[in-house]
Protein backbone atom coordinates (compact mmCIF):
# COMPACT_ATOMS: atom_id res chain seq x y z
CA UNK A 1 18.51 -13.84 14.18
CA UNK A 2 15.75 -15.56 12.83
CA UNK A 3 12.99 -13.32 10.98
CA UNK A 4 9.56 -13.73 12.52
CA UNK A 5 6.59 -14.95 10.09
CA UNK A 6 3.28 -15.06 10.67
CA UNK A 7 1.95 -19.08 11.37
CA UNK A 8 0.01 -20.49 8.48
CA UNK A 9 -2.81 -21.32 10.40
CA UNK A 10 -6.22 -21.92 8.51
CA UNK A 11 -8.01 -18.94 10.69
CA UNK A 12 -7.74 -16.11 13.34
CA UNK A 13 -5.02 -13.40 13.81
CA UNK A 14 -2.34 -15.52 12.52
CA UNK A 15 -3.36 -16.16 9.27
CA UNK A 16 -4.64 -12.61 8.45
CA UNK A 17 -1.30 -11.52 9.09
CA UNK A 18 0.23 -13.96 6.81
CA UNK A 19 -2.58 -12.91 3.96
CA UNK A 20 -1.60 -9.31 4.33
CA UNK A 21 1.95 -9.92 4.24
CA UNK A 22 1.59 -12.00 1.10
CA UNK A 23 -0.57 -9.11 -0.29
CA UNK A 24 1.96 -6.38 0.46
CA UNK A 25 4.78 -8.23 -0.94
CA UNK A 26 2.63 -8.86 -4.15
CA UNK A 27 2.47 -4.84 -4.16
CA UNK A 28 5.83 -4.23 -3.78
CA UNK A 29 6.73 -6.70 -6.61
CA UNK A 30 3.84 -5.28 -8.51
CA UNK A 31 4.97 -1.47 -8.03
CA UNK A 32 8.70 -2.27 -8.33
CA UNK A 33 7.88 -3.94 -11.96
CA UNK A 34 5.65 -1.43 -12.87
CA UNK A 35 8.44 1.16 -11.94
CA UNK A 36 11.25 -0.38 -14.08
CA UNK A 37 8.67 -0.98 -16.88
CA UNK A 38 7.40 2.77 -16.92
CA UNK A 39 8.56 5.21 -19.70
CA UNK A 40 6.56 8.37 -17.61
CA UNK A 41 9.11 9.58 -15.01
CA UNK A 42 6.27 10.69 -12.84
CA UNK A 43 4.42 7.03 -12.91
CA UNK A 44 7.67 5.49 -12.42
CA UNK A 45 8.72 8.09 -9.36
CA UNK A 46 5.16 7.44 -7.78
CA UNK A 47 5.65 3.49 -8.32
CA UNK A 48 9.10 3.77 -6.49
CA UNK A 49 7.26 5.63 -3.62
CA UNK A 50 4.47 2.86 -3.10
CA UNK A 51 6.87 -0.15 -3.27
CA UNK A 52 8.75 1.37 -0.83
CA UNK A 53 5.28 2.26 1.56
CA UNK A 54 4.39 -1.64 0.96
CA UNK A 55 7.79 -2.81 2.28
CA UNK A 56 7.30 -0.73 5.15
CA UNK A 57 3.97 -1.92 5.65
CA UNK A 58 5.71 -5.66 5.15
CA UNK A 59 8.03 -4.36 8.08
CA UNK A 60 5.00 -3.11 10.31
CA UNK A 61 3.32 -7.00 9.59
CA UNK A 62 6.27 -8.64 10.89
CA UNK A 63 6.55 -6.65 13.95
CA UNK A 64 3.61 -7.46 14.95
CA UNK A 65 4.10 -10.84 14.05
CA UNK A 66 7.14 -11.13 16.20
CA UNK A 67 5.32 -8.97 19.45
CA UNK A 68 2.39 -11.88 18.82
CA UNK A 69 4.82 -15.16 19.12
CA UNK A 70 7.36 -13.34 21.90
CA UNK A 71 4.21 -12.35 24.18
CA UNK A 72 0.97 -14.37 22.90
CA UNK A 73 -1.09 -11.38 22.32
CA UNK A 74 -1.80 -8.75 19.96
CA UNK A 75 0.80 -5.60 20.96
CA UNK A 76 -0.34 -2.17 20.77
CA UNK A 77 -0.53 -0.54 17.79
CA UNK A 78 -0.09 3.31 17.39
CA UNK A 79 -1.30 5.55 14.75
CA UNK A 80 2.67 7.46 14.59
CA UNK A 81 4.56 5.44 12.14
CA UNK A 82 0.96 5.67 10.02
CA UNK A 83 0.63 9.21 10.32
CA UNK A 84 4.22 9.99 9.61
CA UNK A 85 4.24 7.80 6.66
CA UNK A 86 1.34 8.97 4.99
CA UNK A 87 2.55 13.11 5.75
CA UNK A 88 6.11 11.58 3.96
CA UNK A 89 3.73 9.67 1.17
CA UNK A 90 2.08 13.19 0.20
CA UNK A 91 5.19 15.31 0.48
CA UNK A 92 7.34 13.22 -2.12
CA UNK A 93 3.69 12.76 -4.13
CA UNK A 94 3.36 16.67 -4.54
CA UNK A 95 7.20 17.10 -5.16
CA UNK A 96 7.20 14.38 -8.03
CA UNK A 97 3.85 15.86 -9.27
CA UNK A 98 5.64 19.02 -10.31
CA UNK A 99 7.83 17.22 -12.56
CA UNK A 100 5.08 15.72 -14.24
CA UNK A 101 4.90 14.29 -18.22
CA UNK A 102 2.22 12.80 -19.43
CA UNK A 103 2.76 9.76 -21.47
CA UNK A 104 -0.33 7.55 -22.79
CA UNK A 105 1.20 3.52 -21.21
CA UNK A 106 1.17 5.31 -17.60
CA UNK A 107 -2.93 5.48 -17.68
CA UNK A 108 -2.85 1.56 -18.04
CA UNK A 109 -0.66 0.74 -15.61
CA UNK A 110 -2.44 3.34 -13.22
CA UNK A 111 -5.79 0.85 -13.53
CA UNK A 112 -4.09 -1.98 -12.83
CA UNK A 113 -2.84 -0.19 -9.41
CA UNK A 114 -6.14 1.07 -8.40
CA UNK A 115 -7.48 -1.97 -8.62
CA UNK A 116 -4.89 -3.37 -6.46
CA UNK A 117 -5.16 -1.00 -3.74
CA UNK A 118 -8.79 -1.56 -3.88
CA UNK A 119 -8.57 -5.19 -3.00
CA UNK A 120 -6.09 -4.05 -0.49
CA UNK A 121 -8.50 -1.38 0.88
CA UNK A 122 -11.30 -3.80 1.35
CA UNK A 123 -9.30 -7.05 2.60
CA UNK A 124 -8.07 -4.79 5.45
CA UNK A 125 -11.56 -3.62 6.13
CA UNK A 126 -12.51 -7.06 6.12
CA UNK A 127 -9.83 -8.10 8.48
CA UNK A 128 -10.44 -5.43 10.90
CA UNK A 129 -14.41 -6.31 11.40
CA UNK A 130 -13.80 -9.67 11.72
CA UNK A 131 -10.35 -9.13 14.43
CA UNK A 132 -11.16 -9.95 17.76
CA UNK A 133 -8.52 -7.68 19.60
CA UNK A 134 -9.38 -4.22 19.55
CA UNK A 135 -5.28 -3.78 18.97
CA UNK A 136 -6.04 -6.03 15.74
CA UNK A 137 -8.92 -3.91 14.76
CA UNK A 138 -6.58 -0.73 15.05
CA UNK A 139 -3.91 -1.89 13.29
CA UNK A 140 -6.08 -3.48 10.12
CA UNK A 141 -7.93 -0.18 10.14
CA UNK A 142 -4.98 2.02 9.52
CA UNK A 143 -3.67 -0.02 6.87
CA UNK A 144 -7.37 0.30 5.05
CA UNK A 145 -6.85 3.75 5.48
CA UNK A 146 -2.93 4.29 3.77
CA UNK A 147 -4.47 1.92 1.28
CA UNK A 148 -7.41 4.21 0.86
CA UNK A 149 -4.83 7.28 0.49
CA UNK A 150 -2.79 4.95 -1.94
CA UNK A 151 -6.23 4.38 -3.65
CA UNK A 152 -7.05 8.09 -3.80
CA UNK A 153 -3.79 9.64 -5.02
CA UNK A 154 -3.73 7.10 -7.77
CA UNK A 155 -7.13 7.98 -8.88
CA UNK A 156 -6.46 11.48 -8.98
CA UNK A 157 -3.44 11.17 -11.49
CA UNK A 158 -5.46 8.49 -13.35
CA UNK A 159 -8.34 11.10 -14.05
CA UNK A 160 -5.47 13.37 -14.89
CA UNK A 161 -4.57 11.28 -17.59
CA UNK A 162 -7.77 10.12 -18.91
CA UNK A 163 -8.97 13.74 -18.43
CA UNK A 164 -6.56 16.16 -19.28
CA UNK A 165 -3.01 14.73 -19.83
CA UNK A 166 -3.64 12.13 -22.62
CA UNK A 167 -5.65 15.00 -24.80
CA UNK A 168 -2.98 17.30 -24.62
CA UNK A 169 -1.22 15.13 -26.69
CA UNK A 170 -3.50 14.89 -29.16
CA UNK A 171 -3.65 18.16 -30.36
């Protein structure tokens, strides 16, 4: 069977589609490197965790690519797989948390993801002002919000680091 892509067309549903599912696979690869590059077993644990939520987001894109071509409009979108993800998301978060060691090259590569689920917080906001379907809007807006949630659990280990973690080594 023949996997459904969004249509490169220069504006409208179509092509936001096919920028967020270039942008998610760009986190995935992003996350996956960082991962395998990571000597902190917690930063490399929480890494593994959001390559895997951006291939599932990847997953949701296409979906909805493939309900747009089959039917011609925008298919409904439903908070559930969001919700569940995000409740999975902060279980494994707080289990890897607990194993937690604090090495100094995790802090760097922690920017560098914050950064990225900015952009990906915003282009989604973006995306769901400017949708015209209010199935469009829906689906744009929960994917600013795991973003956001991305955003915010990143942040918190960051200020960990910069905080508390990275001066504990220095005494």
């Amino acid at each position: 069977m023949k996997k459904a892509r969004p249509a490169r067309a220069k504006g409208g549903t179509e092509a936001a589609l096919a920028r967020a599912l270039k942008f998610e696979k760009d986190g995935k690869r992003l996350f996956s490197s960082a991962a395998k590059r990571s000597a902190d077993p917690f930063a490399r644990q929480l890494f593994e965790l959001l390559a895997r939520m951006e291939e599932k987001h990847c997953e949701d894109i296409l979906a909805i690519a493939k309900a747009l071509e089959e039917k011609g409009k925008f298919p409904k979108v439903s908070n559930a797989p969001s919700d569940e993800r995000m409740k999975m998301f902060r279980k494994e978060y707080n289990r890897i948390r607990k194993e937690k060691v604090i090495s100094g090259d995790a802090a760097d590569v922690m920017r560098k993801a914050l950064a990225f689920e900015a952009a990906g917080r915003e282009m989604y906001d973006r995306m769901s002002k400017a949708a015209a379907h209010p199935q469009e809007k829906k689906f744009f807006r929960l994917l600013s919000g795991e973003e956001n949630s991305h955003f915010m659990i990143i942040y918190e280990y960051l200020d960990f680091l910069e905080n508390r973690g990275l001066r504990m080594q220095d005494g």
